[in-house]
N, C-alpha and C. Protein backbone atom coordinates (compact mmCIF):
# COMPACT_ATOMS: atom_id res chain seq x y z
N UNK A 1 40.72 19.64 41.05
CA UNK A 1 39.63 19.93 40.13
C UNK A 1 38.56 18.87 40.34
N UNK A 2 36.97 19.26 40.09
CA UNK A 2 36.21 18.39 40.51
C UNK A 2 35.79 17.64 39.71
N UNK A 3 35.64 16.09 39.71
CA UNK A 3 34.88 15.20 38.39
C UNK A 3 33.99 15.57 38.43
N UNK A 4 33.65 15.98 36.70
CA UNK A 4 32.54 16.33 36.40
C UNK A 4 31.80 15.12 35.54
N UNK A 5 30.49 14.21 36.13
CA UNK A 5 30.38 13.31 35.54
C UNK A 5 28.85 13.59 34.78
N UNK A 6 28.92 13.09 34.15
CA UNK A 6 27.90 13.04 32.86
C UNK A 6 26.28 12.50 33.44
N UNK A 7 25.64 12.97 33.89
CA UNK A 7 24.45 12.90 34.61
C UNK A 7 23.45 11.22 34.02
N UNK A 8 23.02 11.04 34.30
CA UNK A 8 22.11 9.34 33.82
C UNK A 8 21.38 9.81 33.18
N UNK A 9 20.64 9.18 31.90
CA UNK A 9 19.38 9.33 31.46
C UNK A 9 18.85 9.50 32.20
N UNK A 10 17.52 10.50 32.00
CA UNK A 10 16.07 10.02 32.86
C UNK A 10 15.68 8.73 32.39
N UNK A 11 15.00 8.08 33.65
CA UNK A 11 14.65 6.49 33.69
C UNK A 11 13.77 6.34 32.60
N UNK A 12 12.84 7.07 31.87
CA UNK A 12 12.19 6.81 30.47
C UNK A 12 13.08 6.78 29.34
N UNK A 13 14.24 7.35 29.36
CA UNK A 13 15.38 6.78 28.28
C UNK A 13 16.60 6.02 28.37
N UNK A 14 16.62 5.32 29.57
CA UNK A 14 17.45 4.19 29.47
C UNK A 14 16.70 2.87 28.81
N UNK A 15 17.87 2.01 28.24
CA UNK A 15 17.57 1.06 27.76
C UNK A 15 16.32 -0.14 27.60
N UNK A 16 16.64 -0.56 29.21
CA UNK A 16 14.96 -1.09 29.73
C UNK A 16 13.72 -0.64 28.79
N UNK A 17 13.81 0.63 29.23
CA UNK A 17 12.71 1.56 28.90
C UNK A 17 12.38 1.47 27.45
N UNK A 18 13.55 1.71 26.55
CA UNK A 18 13.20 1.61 25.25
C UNK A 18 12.42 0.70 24.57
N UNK A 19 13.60 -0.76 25.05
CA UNK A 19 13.01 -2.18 25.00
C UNK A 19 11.65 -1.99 25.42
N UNK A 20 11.39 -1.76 26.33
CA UNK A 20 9.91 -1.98 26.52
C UNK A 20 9.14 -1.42 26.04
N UNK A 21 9.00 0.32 25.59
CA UNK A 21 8.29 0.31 24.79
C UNK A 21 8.30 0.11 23.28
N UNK A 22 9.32 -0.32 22.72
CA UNK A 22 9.31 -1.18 21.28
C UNK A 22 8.55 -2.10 21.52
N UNK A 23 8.74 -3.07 22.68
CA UNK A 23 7.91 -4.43 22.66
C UNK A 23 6.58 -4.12 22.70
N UNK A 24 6.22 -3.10 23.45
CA UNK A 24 4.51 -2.80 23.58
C UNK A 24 4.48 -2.63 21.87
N UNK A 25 4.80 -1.52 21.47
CA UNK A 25 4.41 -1.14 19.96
C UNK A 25 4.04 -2.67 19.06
N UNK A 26 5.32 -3.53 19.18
CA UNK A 26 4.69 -4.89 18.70
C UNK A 26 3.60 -5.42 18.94
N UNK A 27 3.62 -5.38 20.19
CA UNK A 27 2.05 -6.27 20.76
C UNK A 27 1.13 -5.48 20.32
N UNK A 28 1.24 -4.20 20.67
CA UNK A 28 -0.23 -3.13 19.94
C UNK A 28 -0.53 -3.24 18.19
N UNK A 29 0.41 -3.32 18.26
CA UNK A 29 0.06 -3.69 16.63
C UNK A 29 -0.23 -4.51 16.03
N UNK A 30 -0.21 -6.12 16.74
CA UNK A 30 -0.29 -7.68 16.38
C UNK A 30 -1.61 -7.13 16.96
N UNK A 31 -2.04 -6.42 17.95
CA UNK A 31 -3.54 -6.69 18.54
C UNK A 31 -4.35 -5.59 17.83
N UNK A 32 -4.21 -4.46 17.29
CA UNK A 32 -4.74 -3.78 16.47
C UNK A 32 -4.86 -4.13 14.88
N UNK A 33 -4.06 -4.72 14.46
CA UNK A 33 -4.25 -5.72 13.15
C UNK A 33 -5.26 -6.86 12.92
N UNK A 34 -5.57 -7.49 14.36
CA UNK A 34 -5.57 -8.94 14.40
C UNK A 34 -7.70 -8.13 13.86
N UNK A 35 -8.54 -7.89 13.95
CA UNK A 35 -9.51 -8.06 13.83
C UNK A 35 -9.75 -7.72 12.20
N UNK A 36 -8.83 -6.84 11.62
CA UNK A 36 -8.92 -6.59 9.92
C UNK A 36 -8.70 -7.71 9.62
N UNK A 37 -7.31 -8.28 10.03
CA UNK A 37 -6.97 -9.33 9.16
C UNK A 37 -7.39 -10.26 9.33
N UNK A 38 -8.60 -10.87 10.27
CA UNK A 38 -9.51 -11.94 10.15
C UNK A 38 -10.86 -11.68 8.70
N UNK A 39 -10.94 -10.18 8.73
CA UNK A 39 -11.91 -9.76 7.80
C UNK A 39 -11.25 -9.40 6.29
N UNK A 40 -9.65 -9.41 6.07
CA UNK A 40 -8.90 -9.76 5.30
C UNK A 40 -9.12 -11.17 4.71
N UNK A 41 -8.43 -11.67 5.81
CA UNK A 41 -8.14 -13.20 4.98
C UNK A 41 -9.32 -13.66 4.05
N UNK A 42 -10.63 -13.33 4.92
CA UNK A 42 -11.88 -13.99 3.93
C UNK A 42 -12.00 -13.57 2.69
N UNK A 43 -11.47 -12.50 2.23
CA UNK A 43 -11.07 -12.46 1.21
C UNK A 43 -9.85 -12.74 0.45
N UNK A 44 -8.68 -13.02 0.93
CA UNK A 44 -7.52 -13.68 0.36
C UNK A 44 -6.98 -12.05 0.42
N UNK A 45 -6.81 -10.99 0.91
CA UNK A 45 -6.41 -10.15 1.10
C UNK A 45 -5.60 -10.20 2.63
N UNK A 46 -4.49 -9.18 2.27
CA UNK A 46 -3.29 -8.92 3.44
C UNK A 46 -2.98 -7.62 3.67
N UNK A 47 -2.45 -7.10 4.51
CA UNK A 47 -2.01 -6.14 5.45
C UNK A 47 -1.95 -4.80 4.43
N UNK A 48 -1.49 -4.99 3.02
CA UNK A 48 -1.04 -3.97 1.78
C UNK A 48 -2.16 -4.05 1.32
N UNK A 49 -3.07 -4.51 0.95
CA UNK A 49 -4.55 -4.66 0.81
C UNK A 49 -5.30 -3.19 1.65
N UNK A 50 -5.56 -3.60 2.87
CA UNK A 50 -5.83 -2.80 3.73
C UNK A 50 -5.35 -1.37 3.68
N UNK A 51 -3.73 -0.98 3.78
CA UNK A 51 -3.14 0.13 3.65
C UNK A 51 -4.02 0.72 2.34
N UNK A 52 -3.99 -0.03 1.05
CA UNK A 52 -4.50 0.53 0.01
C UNK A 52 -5.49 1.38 -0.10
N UNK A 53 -6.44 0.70 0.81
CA UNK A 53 -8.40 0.99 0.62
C UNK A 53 -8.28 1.82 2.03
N UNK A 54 -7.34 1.61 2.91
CA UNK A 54 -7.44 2.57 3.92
C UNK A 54 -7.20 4.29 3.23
N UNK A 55 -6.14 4.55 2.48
CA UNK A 55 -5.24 6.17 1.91
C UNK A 55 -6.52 6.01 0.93
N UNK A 56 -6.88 5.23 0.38
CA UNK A 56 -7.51 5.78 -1.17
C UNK A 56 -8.97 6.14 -0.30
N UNK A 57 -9.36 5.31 0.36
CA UNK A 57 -10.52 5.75 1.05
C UNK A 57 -10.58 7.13 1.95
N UNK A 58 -9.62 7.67 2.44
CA UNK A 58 -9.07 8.61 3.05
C UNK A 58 -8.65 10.01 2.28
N UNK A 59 -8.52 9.68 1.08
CA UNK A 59 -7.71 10.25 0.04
C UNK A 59 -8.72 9.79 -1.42
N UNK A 60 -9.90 10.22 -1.55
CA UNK A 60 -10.48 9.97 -3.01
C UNK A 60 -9.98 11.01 -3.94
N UNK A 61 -9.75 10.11 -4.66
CA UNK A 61 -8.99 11.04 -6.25
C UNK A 61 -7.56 10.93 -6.58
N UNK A 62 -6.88 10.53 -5.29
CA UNK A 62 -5.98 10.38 -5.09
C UNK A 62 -5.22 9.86 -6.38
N UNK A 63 -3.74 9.81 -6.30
CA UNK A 63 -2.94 9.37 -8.00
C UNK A 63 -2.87 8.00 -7.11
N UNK A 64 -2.07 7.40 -8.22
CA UNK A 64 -1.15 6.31 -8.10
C UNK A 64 -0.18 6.81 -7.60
N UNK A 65 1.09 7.99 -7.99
CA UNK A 65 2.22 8.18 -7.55
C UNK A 65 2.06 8.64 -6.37
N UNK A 66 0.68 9.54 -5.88
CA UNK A 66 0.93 9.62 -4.17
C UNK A 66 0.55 8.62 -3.71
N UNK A 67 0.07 7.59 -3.92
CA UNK A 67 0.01 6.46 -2.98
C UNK A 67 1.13 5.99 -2.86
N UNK A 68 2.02 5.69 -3.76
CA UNK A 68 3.47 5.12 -4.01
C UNK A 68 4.18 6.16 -2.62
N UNK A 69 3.97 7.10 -3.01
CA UNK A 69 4.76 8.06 -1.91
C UNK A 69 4.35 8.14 -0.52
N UNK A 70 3.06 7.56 -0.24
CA UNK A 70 2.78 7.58 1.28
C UNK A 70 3.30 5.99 1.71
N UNK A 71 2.80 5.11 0.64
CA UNK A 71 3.10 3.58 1.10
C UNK A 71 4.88 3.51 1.13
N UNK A 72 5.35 3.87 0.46
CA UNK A 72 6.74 3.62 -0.28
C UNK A 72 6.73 2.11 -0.17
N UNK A 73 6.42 1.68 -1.36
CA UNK A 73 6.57 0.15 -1.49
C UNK A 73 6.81 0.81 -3.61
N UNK A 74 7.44 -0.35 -3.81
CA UNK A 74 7.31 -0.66 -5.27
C UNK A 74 6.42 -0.15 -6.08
N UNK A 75 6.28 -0.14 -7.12
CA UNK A 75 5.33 0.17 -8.44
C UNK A 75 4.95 -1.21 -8.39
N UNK A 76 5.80 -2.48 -8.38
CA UNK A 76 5.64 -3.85 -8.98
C UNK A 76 4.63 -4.19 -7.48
N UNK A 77 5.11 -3.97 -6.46
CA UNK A 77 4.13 -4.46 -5.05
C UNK A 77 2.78 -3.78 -5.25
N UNK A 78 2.96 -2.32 -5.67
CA UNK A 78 0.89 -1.49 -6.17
C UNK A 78 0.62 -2.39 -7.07
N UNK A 79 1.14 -2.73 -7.85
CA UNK A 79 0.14 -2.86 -8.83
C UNK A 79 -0.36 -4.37 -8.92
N UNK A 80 0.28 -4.84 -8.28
CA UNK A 80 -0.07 -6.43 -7.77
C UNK A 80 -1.65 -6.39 -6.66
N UNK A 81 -1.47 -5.46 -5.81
CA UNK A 81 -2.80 -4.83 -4.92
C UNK A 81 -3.43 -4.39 -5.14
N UNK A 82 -3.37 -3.37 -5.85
CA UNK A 82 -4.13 -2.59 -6.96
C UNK A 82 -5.00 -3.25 -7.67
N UNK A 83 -4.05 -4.09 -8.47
CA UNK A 83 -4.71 -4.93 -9.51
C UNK A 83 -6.07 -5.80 -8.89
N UNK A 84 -5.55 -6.33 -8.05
CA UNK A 84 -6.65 -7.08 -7.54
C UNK A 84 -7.91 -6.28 -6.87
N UNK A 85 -7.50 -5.38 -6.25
CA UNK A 85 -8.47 -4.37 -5.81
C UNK A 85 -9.58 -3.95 -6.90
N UNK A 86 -8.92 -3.72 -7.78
CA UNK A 86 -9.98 -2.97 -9.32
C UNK A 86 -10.77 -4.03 -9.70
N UNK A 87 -10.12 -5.53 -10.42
CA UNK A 87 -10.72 -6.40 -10.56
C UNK A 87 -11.81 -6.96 -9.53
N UNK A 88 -11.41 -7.14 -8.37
CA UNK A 88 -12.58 -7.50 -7.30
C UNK A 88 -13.16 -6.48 -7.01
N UNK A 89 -13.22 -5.11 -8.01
CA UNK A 89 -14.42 -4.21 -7.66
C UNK A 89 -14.43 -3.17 -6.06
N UNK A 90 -13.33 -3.14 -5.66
CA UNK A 90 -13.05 -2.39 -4.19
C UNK A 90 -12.88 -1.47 -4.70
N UNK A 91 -12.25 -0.95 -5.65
CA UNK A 91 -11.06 0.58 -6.63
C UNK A 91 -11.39 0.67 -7.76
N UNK A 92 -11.92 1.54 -7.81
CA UNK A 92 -11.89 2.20 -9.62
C UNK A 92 -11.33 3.27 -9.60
N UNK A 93 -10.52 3.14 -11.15
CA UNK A 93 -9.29 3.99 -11.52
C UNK A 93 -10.38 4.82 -12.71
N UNK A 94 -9.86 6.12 -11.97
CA UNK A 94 -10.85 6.95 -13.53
C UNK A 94 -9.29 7.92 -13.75
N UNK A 95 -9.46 8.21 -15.22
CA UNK A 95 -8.55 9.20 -15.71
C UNK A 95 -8.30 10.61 -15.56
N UNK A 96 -7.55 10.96 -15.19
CA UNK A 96 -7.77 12.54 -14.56
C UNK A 96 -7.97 13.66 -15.61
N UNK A 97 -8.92 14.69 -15.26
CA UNK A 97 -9.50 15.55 -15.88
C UNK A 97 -8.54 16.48 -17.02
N UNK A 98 -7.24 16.67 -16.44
CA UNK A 98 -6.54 17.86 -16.98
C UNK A 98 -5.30 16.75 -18.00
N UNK A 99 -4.75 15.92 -16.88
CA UNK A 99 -4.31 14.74 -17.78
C UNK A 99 -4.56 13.15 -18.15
N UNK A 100 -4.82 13.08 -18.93
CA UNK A 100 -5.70 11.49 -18.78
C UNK A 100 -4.50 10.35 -18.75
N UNK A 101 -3.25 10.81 -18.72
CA UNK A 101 -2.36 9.43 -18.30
C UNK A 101 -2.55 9.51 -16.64
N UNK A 102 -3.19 10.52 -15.81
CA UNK A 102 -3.28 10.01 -14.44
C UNK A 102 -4.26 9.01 -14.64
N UNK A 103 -4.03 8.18 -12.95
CA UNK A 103 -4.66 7.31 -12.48
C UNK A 103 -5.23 7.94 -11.55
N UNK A 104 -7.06 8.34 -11.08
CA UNK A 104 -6.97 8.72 -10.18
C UNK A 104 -7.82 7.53 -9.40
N UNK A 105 -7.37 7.31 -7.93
CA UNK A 105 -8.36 5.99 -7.26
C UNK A 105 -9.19 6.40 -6.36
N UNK A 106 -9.87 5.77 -6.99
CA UNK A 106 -11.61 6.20 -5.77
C UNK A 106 -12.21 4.59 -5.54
N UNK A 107 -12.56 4.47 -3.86
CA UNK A 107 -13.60 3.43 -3.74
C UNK A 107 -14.53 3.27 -4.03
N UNK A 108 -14.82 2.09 -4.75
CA UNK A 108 -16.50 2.07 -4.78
C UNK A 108 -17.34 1.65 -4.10
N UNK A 109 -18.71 1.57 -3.89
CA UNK A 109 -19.61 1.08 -2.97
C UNK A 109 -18.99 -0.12 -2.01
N UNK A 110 -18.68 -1.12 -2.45
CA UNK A 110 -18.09 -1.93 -2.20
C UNK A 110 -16.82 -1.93 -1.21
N UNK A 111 -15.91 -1.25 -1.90
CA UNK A 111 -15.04 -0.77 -1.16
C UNK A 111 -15.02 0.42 0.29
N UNK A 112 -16.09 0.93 -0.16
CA UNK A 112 -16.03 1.90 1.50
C UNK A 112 -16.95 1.00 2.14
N UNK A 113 -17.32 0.14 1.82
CA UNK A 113 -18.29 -0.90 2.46
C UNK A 113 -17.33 -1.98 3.55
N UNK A 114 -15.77 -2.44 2.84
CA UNK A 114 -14.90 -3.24 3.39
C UNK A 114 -14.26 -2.41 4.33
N UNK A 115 -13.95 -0.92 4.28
CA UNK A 115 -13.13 -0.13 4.90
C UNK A 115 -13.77 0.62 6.14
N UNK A 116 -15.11 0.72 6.11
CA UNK A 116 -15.61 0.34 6.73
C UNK A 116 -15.61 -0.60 8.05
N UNK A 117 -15.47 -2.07 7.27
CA UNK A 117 -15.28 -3.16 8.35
C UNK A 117 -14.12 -3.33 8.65
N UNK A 118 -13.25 -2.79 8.38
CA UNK A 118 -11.93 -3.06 8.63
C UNK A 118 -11.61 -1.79 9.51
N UNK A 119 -11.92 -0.70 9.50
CA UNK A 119 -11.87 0.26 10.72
C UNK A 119 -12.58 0.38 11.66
N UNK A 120 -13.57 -0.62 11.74
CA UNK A 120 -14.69 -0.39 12.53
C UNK A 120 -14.31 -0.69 13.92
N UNK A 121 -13.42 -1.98 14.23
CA UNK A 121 -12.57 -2.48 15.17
C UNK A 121 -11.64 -1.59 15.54
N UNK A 122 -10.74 -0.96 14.93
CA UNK A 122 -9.71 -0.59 14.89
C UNK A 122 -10.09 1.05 15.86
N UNK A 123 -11.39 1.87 15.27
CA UNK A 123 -11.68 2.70 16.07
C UNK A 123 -12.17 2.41 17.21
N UNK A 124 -12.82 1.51 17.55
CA UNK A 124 -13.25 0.58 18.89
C UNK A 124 -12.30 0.94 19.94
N UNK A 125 -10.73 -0.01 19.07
CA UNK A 125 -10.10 -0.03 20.33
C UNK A 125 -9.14 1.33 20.54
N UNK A 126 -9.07 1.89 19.66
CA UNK A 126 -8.23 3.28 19.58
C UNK A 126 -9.38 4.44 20.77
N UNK A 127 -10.51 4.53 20.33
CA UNK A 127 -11.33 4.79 21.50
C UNK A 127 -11.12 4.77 22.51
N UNK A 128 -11.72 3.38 23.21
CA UNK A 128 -11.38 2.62 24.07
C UNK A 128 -10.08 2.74 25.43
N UNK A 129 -9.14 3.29 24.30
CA UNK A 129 -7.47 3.16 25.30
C UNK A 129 -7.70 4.90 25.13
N UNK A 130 -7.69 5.54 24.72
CA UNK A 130 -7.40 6.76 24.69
C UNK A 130 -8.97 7.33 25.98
N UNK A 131 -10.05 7.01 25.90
CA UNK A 131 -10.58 7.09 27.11
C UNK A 131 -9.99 6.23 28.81
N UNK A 132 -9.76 5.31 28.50
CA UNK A 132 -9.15 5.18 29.33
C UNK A 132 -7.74 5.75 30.07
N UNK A 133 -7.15 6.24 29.05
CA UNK A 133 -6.22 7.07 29.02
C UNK A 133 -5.81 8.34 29.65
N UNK A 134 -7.09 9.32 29.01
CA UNK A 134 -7.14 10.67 29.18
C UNK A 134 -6.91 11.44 28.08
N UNK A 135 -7.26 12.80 28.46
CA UNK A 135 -6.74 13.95 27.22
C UNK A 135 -5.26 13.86 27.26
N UNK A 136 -4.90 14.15 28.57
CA UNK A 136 -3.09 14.53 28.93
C UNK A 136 -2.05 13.30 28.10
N UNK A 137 -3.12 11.92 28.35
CA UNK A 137 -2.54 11.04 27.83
C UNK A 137 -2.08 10.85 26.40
N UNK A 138 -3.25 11.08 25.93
CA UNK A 138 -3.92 11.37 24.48
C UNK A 138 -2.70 11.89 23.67
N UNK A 139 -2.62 13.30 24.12
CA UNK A 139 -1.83 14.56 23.88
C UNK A 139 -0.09 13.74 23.70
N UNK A 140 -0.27 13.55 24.55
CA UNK A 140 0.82 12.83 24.74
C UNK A 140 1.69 11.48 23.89
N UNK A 141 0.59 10.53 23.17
CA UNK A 141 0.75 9.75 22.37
C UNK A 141 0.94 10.19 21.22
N UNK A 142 0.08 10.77 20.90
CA UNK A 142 -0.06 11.68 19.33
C UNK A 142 1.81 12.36 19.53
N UNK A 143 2.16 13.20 20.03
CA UNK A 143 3.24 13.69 19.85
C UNK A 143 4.45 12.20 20.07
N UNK A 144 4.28 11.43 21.03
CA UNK A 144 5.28 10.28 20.54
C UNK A 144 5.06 9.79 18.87
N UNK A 145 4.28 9.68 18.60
CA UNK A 145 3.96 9.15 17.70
C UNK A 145 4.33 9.95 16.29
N UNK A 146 4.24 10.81 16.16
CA UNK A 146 4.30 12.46 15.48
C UNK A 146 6.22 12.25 15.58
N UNK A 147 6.90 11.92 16.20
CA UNK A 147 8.31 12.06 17.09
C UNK A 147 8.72 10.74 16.00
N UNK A 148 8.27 9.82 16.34
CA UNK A 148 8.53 8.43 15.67
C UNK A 148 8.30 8.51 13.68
N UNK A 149 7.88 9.52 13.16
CA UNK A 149 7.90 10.10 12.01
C UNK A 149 9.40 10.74 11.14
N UNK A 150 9.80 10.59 10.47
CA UNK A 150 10.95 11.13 9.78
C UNK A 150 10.62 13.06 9.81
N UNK A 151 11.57 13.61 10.63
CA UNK A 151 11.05 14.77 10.88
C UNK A 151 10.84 15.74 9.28
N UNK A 152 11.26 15.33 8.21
CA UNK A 152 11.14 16.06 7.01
C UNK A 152 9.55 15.47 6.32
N UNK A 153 9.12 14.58 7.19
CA UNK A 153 7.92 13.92 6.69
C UNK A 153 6.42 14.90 7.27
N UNK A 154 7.05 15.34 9.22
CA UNK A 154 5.77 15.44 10.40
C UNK A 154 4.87 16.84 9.48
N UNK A 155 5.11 17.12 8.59
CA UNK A 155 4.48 18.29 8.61
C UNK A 155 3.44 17.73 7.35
N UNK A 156 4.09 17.31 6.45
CA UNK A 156 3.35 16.55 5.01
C UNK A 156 1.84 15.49 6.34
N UNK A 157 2.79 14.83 6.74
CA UNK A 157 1.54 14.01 7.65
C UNK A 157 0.33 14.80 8.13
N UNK A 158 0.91 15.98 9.02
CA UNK A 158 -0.15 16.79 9.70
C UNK A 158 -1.04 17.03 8.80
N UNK A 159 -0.23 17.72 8.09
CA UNK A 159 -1.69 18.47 6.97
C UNK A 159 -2.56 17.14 6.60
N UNK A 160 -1.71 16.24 6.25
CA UNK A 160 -3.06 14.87 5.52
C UNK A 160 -3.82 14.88 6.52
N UNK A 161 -3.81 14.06 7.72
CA UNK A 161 -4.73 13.89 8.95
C UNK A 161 -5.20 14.94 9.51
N UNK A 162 -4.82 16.24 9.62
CA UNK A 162 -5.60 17.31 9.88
C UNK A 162 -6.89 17.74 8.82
N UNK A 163 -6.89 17.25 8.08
CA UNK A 163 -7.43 18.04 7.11
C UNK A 163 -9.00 18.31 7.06
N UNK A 164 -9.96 17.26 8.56
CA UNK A 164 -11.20 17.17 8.95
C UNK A 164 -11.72 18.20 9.45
C-alpha cells in the first residue's frame, strides 16, 4: 500500500511566513500611528482618544452604547475619554430625539478640525502604499484584512465602511 503523505503548506502559510507577516503588521502600525500620536500628545491625548473622534466623526449621532460596541473597551475606559473629549470641547453629547436618556455624539468644529489632522497623515500614507501597490494589490489587502475580522463581525463592518 502506498504512503500517503500529507502535502506541505503553501510557502505563504508556513510558519516563517506568518511570523513575518505579524511582524510587518507591527511595524505598519508603530509607523501609521506615529504621526497622530505626535499630534496627540500635544494635547495630552492617546491612541483611545483618537479611536473616539475617529467612529464619532465617522459615525455622527452615534450612541454611547455603539461606540462601546465597536471599541469594546469598558464603560469606565469611555467615559474617562469621553469625558475629556466633551470638556475640551472635541464632543458634544446631545439627547436623543425619541429618547432623551440617549447619548448621542457629534464633533464639534473643533473636533473635525483635530480629526482632520490626525487622518490627514494617515491617508497620505495609506495612499501612497496602495498606489504603489496596485489595484490587484489593493484587492487583495482589503480581503486579508476583512479575513483578520471575527467572521460574525465582516458583514456589520462592511456595511459601516461601505456606507459612502
Amino acid at each position: 500500500m502506498a504512503d500517503i503523505k500529507t502535502a506541505p503548506p503553501p510557502s505563504f502559510l508556513r510558519e516563517a511566513e506568518l511570523r513575518q507577516a505579524i511582524e510587518l503588521l507591527f511595524y505598519a502600525y508603530r509607523d501609521f500611528t506615529s504621526d497622530p500620536d505626535a499630534i496627540l500628545a500635544s494635547y495630552h491625548f492617546g491612541r483611545a482618544h483618537h479611536r473616539v473622534i475617529h467612529f464619532v466623526g465617522r459615525n455622527p449621532g452615534m450612541t454611547v452604547s455603539e461606540l462601546l460596541a465597536i471599541l469594546r473597551i469598558t464603560k469606565q475606559s469611555l467615559a474617562r475619554v469621553l469625558g475629556q473629549l466633551v470638556r475640551r470641547g472635541f464632543i458634544e453629547q446631545r439627547h436623543g430625539q425619541r429618547d432623551r436618556r440617549q447619548r448621542l455624539l457629534y464633533l464639534t468644529a473643533k473636533g473635525t478640525e483635530l480629526e482632520r489632522a490626525l487622518s490627514q497623515p494617515q491617508r497620505g500614507r495609506v495612499a501612497r502604499a496602495f498606489r504603489d501597490a496596485g489595484p490587484e494589490a489593493v484587492a487583495g489587502y482589503r480581503k486579508v484584512l476583512l479575513g483578520l475580522i471575527e467572521p460574525s463581525e465582516r458583514e456589520k463592518v462592511l456595511r459601516s465602511i461601505l456606507r459612502e
